[in-house]
PDB file of N, CA and C in Angstrom:
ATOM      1  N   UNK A   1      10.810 -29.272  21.455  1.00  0.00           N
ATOM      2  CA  UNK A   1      11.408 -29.377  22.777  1.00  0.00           C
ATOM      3  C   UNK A   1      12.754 -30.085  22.632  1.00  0.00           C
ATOM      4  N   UNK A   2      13.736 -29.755  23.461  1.00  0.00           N
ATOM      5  CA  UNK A   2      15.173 -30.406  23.553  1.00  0.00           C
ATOM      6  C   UNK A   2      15.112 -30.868  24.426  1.00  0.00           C
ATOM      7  N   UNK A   3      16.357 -31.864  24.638  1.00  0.00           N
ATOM      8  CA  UNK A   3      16.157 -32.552  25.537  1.00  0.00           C
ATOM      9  C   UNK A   3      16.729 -32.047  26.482  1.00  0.00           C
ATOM     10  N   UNK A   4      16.481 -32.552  28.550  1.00  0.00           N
ATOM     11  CA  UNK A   4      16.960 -32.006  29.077  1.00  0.00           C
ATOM     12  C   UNK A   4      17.649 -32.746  30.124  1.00  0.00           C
ATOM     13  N   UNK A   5      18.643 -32.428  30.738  1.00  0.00           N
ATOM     14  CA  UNK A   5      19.397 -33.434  31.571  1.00  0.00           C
ATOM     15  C   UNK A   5      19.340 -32.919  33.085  1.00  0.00           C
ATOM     16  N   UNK A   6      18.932 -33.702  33.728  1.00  0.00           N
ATOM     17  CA  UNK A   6      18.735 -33.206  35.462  1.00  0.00           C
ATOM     18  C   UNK A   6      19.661 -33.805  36.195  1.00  0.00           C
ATOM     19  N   UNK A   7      20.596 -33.184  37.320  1.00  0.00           N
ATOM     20  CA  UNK A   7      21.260 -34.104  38.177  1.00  0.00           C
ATOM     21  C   UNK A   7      20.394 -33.870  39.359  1.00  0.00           C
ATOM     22  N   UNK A   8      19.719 -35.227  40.105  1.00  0.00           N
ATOM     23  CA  UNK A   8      18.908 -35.142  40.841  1.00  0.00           C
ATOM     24  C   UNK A   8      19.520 -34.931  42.205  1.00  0.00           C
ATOM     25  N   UNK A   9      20.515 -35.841  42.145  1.00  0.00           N
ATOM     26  CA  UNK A   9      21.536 -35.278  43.520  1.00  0.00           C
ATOM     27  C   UNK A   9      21.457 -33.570  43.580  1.00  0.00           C
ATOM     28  N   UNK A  10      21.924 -32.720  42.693  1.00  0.00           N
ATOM     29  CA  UNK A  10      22.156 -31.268  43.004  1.00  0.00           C
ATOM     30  C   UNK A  10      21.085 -30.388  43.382  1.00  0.00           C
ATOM     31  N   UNK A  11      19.502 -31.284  42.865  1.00  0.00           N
ATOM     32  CA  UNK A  11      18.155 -30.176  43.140  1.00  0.00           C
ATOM     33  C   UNK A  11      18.099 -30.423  44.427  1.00  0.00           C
ATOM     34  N   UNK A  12      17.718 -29.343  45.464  1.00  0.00           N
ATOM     35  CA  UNK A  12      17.194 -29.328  46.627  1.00  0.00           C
ATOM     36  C   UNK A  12      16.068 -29.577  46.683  1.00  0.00           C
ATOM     37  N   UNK A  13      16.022 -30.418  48.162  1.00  0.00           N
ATOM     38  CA  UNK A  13      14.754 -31.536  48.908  1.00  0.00           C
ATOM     39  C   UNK A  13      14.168 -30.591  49.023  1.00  0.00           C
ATOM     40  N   UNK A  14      12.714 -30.448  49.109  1.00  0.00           N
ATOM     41  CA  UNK A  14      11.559 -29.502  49.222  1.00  0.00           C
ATOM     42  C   UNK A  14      10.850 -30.715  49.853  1.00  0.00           C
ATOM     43  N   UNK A  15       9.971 -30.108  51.103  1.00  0.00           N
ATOM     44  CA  UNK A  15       9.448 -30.760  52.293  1.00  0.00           C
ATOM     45  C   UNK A  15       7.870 -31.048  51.164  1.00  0.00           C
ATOM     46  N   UNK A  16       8.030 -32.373  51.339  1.00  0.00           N
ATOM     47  CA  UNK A  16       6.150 -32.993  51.125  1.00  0.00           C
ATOM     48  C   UNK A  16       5.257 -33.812  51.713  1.00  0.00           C
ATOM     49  N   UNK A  17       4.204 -34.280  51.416  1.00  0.00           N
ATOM     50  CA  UNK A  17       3.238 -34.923  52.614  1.00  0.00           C
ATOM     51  C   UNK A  17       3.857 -36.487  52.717  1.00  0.00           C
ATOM     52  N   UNK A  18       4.824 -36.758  51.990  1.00  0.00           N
ATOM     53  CA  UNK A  18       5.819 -38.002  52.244  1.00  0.00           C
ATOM     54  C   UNK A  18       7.294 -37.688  52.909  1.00  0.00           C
ATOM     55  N   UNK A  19       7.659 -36.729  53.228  1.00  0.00           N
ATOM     56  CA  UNK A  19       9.151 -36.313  53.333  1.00  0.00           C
ATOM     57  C   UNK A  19       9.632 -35.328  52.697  1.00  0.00           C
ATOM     58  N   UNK A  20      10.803 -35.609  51.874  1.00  0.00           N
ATOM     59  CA  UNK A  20      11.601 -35.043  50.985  1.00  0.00           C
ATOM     60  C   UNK A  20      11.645 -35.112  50.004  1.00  0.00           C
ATOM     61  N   UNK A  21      11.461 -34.173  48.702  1.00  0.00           N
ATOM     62  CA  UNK A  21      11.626 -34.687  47.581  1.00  0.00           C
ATOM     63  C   UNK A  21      12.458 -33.509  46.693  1.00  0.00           C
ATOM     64  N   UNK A  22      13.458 -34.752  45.678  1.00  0.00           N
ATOM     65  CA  UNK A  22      14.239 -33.818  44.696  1.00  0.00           C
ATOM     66  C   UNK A  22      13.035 -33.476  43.784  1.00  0.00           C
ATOM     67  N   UNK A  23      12.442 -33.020  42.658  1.00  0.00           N
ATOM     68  CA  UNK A  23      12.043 -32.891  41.726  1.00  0.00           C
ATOM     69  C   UNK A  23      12.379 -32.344  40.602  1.00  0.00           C
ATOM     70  N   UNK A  24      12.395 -32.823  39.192  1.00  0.00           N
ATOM     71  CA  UNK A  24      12.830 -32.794  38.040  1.00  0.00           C
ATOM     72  C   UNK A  24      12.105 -32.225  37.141  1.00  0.00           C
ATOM     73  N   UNK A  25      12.160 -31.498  36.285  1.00  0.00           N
ATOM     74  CA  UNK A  25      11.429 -31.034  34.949  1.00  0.00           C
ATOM     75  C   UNK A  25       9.779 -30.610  35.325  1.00  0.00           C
ATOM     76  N   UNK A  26       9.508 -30.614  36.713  1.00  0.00           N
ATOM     77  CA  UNK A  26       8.005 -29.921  37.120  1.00  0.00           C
ATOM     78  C   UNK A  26       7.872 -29.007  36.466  1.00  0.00           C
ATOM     79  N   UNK A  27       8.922 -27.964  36.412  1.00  0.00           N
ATOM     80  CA  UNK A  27       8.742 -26.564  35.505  1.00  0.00           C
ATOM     81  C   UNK A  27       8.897 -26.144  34.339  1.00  0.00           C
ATOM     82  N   UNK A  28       9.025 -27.728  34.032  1.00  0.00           N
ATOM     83  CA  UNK A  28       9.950 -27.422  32.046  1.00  0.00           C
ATOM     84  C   UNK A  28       8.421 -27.131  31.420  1.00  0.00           C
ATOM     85  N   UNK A  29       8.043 -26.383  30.544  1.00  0.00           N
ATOM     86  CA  UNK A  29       6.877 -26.262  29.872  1.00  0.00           C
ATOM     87  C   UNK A  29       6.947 -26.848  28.935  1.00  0.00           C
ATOM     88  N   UNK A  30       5.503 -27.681  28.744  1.00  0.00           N
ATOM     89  CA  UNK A  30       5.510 -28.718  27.631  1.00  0.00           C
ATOM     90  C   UNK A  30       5.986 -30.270  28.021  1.00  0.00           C
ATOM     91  N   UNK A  31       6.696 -30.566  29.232  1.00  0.00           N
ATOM     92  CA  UNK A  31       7.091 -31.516  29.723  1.00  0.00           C
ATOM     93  C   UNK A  31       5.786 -32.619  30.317  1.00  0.00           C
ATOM     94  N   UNK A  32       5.710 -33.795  29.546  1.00  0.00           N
ATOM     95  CA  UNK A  32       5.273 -34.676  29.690  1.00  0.00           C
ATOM     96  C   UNK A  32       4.574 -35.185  30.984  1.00  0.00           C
ATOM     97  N   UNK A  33       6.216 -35.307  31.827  1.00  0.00           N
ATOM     98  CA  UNK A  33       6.074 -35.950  32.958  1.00  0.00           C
ATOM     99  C   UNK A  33       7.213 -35.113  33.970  1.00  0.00           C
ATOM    100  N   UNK A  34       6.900 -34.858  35.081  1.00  0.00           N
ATOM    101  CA  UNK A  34       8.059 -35.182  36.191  1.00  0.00           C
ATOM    102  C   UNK A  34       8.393 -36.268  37.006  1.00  0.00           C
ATOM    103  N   UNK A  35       9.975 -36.172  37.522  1.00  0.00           N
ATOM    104  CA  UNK A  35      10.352 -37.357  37.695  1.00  0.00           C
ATOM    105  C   UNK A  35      11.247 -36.578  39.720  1.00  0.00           C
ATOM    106  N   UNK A  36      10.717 -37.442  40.232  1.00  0.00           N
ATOM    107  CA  UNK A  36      11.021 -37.069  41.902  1.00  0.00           C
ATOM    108  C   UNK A  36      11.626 -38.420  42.490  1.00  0.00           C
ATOM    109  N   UNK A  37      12.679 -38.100  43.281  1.00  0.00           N
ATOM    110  CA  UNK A  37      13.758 -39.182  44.187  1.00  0.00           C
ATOM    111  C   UNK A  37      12.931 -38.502  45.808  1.00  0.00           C
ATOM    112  N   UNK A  38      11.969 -39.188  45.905  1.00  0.00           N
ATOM    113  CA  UNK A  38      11.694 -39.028  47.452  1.00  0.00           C
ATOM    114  C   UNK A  38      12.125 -39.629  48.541  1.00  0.00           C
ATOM    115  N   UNK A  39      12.152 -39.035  49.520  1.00  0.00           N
ATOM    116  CA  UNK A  39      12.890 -39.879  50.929  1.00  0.00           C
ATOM    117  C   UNK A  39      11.799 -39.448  51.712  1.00  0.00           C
ATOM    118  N   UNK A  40      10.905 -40.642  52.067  1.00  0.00           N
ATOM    119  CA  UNK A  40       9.900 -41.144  52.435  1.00  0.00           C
ATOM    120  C   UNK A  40       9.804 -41.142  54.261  1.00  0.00           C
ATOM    121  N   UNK A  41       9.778 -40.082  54.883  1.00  0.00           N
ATOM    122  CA  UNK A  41       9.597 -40.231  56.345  1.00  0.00           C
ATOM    123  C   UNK A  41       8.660 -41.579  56.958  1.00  0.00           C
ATOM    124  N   UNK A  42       8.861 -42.031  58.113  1.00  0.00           N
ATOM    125  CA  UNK A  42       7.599 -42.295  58.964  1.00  0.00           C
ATOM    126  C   UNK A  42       6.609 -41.608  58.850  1.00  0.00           C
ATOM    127  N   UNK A  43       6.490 -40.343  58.749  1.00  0.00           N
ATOM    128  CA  UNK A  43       5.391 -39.846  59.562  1.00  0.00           C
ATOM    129  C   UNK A  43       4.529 -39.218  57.990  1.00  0.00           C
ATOM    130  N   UNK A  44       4.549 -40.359  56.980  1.00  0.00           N
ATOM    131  CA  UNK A  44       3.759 -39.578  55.638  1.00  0.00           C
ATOM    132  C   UNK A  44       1.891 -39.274  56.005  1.00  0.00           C
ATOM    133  N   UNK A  45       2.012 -38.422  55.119  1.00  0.00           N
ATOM    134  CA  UNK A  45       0.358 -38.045  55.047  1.00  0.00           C
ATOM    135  C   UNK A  45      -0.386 -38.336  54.259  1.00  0.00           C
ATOM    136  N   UNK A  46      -1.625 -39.033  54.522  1.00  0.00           N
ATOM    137  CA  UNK A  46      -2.431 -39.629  53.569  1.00  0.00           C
ATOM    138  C   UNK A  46      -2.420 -38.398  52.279  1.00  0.00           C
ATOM    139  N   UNK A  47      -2.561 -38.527  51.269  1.00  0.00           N
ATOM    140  CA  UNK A  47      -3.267 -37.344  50.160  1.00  0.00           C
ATOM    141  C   UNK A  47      -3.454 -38.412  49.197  1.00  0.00           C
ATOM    142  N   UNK A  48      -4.367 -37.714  48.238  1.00  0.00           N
ATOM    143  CA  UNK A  48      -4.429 -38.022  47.021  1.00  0.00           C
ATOM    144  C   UNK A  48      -4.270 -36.744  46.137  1.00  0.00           C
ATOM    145  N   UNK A  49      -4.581 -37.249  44.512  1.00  0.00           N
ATOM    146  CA  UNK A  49      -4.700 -35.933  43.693  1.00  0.00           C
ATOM    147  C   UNK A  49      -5.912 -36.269  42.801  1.00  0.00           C
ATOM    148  N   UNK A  50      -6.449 -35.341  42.156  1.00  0.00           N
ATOM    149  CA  UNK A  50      -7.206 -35.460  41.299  1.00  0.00           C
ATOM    150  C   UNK A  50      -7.136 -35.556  39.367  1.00  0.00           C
ATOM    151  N   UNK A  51      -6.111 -34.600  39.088  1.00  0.00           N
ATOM    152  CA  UNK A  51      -5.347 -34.706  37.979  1.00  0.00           C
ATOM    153  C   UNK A  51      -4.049 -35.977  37.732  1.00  0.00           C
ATOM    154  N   UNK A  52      -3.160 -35.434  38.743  1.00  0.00           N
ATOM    155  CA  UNK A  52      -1.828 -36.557  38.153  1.00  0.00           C
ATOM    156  C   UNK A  52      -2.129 -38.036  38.540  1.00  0.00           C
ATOM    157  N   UNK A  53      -1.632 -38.947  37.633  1.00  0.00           N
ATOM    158  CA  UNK A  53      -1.174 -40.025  38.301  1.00  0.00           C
ATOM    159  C   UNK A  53       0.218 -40.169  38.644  1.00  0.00           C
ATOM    160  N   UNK A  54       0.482 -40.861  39.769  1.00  0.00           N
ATOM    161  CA  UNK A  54       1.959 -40.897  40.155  1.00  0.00           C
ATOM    162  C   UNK A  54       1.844 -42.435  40.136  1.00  0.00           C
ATOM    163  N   UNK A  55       3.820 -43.058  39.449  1.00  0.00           N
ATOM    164  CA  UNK A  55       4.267 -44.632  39.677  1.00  0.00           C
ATOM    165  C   UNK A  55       5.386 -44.336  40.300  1.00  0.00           C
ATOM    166  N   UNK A  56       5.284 -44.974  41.765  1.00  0.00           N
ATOM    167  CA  UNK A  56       6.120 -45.227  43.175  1.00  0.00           C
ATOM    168  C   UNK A  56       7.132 -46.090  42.331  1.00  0.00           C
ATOM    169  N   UNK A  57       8.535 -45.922  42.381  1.00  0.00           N
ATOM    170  CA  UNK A  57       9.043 -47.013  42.006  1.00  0.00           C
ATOM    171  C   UNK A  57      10.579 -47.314  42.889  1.00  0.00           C
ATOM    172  N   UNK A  58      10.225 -48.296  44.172  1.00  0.00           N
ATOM    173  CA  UNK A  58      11.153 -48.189  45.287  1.00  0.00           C
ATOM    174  C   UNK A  58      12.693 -48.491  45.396  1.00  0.00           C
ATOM    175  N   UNK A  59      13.067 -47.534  45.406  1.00  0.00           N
ATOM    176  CA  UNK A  59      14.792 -47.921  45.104  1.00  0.00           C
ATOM    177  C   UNK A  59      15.510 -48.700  46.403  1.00  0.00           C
ATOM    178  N   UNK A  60      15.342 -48.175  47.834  1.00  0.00           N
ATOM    179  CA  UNK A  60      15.642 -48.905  49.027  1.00  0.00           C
ATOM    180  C   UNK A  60      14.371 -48.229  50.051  1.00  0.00           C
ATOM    181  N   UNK A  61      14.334 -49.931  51.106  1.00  0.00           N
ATOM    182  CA  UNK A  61      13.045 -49.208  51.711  1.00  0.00           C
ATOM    183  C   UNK A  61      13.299 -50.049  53.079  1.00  0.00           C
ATOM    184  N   UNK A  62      12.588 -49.976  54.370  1.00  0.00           N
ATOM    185  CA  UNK A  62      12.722 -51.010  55.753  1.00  0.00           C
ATOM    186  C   UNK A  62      12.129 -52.244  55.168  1.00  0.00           C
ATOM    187  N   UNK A  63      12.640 -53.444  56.082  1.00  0.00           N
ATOM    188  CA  UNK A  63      11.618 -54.640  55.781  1.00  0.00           C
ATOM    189  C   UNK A  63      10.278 -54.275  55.772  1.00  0.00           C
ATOM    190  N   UNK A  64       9.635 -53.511  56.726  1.00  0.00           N
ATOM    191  CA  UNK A  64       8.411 -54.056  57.004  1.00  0.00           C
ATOM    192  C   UNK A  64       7.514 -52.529  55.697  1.00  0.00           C
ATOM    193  N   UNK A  65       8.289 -52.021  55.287  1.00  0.00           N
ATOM    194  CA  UNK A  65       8.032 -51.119  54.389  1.00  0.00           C
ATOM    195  C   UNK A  65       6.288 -51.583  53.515  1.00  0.00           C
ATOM    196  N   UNK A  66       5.449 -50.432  53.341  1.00  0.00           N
ATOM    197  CA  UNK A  66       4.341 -50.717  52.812  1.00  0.00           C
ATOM    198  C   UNK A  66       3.628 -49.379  52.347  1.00  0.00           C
ATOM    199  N   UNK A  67       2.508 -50.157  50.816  1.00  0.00           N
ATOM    200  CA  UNK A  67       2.242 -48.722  50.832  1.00  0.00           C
ATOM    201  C   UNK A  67       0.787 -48.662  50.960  1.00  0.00           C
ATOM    202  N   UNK A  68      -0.014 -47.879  51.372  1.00  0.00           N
ATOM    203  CA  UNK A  68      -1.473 -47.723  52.006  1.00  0.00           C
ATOM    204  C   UNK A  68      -2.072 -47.068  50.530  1.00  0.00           C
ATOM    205  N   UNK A  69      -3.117 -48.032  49.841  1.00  0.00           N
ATOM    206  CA  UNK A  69      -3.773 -47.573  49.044  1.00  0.00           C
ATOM    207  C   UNK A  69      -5.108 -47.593  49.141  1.00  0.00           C
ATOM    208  N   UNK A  70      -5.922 -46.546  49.587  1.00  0.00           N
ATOM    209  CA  UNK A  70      -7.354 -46.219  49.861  1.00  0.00           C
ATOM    210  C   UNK A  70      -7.858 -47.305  51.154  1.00  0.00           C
ATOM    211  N   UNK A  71      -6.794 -47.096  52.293  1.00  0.00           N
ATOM    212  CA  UNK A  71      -7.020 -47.910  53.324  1.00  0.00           C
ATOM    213  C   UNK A  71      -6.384 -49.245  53.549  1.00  0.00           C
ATOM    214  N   UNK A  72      -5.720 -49.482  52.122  1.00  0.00           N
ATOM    215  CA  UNK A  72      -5.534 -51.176  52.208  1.00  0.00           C
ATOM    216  C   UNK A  72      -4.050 -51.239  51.883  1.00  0.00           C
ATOM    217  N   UNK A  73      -2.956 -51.673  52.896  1.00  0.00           N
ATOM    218  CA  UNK A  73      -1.830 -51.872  53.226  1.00  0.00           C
ATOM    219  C   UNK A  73      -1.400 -52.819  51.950  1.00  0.00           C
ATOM    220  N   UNK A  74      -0.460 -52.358  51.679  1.00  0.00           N
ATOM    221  CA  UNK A  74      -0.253 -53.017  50.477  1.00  0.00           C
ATOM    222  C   UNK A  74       1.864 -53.390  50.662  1.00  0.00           C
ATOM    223  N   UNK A  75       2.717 -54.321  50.933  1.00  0.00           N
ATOM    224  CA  UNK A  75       3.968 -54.303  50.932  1.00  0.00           C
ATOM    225  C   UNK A  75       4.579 -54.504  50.132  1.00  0.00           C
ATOM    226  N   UNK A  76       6.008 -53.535  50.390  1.00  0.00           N
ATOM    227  CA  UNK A  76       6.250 -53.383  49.131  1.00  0.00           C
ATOM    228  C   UNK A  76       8.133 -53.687  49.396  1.00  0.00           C
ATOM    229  N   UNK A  77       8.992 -53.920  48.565  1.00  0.00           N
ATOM    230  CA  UNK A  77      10.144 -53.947  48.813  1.00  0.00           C
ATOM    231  C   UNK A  77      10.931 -53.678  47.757  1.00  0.00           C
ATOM    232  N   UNK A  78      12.146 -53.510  47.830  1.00  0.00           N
ATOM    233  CA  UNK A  78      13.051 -52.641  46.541  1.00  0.00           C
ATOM    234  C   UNK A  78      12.737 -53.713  45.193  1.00  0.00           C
ATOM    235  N   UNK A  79      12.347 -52.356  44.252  1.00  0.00           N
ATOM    236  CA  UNK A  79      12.444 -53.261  43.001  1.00  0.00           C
ATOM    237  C   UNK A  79      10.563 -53.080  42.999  1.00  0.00           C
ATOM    238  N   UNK A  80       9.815 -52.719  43.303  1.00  0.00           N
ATOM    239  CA  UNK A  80       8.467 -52.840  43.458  1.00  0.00           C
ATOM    240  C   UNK A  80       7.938 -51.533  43.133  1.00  0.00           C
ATOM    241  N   UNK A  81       6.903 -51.348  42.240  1.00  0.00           N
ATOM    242  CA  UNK A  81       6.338 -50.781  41.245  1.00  0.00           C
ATOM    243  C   UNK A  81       4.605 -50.499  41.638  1.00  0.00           C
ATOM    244  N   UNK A  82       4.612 -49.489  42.097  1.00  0.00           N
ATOM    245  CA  UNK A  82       2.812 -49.324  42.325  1.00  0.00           C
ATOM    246  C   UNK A  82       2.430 -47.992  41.291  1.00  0.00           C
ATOM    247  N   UNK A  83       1.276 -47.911  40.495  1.00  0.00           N
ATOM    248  CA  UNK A  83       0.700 -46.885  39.834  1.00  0.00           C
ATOM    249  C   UNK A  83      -0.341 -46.220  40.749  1.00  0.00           C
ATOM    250  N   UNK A  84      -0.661 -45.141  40.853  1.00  0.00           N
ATOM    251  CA  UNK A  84      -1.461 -45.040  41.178  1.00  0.00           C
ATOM    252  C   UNK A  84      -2.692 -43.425  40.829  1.00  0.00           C
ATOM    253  N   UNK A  85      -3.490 -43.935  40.015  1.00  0.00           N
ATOM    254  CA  UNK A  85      -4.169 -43.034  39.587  1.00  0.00           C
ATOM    255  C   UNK A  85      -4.856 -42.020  40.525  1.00  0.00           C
ATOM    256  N   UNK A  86      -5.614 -41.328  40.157  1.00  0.00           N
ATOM    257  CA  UNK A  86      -5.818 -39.902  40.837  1.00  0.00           C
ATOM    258  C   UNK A  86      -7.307 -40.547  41.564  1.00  0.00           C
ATOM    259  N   UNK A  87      -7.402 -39.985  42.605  1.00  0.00           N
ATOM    260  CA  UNK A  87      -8.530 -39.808  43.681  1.00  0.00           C
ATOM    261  C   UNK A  87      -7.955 -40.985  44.728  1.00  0.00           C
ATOM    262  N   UNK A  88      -6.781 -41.707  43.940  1.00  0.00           N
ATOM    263  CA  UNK A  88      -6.908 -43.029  45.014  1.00  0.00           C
ATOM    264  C   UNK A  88      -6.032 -42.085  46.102  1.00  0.00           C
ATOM    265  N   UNK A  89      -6.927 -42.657  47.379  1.00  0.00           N
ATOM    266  CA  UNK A  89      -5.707 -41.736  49.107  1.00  0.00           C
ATOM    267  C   UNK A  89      -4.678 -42.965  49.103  1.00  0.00           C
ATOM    268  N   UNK A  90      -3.637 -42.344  49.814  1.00  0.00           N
ATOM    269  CA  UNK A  90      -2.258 -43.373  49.425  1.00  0.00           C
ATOM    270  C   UNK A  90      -1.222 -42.352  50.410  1.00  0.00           C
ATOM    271  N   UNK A  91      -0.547 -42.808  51.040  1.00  0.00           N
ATOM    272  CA  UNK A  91       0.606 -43.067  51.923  1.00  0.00           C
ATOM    273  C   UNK A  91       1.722 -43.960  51.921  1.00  0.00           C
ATOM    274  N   UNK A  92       3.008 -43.352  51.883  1.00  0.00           N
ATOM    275  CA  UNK A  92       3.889 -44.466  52.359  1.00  0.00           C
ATOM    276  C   UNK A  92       4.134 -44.484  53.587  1.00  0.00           C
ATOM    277  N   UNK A  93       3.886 -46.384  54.120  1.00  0.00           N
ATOM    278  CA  UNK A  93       4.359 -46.623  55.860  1.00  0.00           C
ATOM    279  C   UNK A  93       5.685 -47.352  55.374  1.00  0.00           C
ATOM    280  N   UNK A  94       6.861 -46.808  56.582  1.00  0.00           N
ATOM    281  CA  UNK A  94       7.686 -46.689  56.835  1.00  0.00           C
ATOM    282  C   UNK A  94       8.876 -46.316  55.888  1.00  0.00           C
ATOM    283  N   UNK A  95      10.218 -46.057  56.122  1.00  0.00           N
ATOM    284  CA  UNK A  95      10.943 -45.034  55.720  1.00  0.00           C
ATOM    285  C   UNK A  95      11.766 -45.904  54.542  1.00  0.00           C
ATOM    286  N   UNK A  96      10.935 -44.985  53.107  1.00  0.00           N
ATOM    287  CA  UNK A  96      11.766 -45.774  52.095  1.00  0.00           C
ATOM    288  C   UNK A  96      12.781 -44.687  50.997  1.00  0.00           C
ATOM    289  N   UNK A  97      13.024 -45.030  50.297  1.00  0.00           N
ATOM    290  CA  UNK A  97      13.468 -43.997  49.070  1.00  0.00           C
ATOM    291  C   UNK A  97      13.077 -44.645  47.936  1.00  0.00           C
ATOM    292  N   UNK A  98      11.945 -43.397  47.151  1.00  0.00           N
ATOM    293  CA  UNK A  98      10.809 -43.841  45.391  1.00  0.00           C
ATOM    294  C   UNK A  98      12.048 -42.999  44.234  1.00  0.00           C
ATOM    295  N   UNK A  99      11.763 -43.643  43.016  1.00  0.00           N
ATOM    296  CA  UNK A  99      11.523 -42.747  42.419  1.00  0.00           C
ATOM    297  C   UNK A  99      10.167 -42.870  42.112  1.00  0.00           C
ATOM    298  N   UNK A 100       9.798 -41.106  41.894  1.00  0.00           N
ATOM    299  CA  UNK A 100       8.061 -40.877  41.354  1.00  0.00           C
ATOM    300  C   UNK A 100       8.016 -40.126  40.090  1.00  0.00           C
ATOM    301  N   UNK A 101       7.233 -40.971  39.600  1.00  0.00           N
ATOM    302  CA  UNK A 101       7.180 -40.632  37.884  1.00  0.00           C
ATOM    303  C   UNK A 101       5.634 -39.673  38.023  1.00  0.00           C
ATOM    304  N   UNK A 102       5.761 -38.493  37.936  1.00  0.00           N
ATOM    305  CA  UNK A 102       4.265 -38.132  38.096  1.00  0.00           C
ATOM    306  C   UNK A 102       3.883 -37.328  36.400  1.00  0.00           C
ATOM    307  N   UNK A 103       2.279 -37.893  36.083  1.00  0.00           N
ATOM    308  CA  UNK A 103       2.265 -37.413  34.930  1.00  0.00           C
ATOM    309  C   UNK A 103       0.903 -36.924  34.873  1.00  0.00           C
ATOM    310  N   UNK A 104       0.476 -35.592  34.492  1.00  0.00           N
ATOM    311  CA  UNK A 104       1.611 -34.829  34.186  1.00  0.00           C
ATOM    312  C   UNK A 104       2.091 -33.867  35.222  1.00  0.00           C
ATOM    313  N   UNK A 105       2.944 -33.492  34.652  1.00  0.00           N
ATOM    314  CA  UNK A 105       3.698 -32.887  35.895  1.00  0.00           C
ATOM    315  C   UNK A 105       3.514 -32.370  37.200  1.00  0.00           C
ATOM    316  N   UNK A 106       4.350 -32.508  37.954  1.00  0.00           N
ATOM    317  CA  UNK A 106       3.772 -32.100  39.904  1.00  0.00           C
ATOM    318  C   UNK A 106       2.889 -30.927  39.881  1.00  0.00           C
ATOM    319  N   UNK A 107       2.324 -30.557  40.253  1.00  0.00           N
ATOM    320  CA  UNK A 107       1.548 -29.302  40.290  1.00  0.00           C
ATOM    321  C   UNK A 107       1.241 -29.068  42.206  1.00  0.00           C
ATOM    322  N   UNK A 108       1.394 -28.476  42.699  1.00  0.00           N
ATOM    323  CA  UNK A 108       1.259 -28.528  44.183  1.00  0.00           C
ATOM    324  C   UNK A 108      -0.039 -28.362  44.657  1.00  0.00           C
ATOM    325  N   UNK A 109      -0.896 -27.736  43.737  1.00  0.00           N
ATOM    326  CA  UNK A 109      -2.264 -27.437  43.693  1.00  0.00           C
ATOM    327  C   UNK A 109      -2.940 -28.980  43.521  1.00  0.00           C
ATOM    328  N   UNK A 110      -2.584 -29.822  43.194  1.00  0.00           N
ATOM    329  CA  UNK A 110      -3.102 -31.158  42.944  1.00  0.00           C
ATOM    330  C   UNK A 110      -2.889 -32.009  44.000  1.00  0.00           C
ATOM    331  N   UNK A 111      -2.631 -31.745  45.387  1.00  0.00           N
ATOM    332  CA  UNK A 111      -2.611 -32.288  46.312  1.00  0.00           C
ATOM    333  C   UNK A 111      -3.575 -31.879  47.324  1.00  0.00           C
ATOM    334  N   UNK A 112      -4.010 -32.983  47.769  1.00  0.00           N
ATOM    335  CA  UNK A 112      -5.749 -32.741  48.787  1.00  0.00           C
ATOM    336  C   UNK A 112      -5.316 -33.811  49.513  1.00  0.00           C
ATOM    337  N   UNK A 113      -5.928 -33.190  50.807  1.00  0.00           N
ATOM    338  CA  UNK A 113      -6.078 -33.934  51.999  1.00  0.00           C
ATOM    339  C   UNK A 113      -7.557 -33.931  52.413  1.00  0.00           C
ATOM    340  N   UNK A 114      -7.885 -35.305  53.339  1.00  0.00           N
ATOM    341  CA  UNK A 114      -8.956 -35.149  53.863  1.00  0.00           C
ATOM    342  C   UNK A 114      -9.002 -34.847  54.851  1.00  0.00           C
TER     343      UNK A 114
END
């Protein structure tokens, strides 16, 4: 594999159960991990996954910014780092911008709601 260089600014936002998200190298085959710049609405939707784990890692977010892990409000502010393995349900409350390290890669099929 070579290496590959993404400008995340230029990929187009594709609508998800958090907002908006750029996404990176989802489609490279053989790729490890993908890497997503989300812009985090109000109005996110609980999901979890069963395969990937995703690490939230908050670049700017509101004060009262937080993230809901299997019911339990958890706050969070720029510079703040949550992992979160598969089955856990998880939401972001209020309007931040992540990067999301998801591994392995996004798969859209790996998203469940209850």
């Amino acid at each position: 594999m070579k290496p590959i260089v993404a400008d995340i600014n230029s990929i187009s936002p594709v609508r998800c159960p958090c907002g908006f998200a750029r996404r990176a190298f989802a489609d490279v085959p053989g790729a490890p991990a993908s890497v997503h710049r989300t812009e985090i609405l109000a109005d996110a939707r609980t999901h979890y996954h069963k395969v990937q784990t995703e690490t939230y890692y908050v670049l700017e977010c509101e004060a009262n910014a937080a993230i809901e892990l299997d019911g339990e409000l958890v706050p969070v502010a720029v510079g703040t780092a949550i992992m979160i393995p598969p089955g856990v349900r998880h939401r972001a409350v209020g309007r931040m911008t992540i990067l999301n390290v998801v591994v392995p890669p996004f798969d859209e099929a790996d998203e469940w709601f209850d």
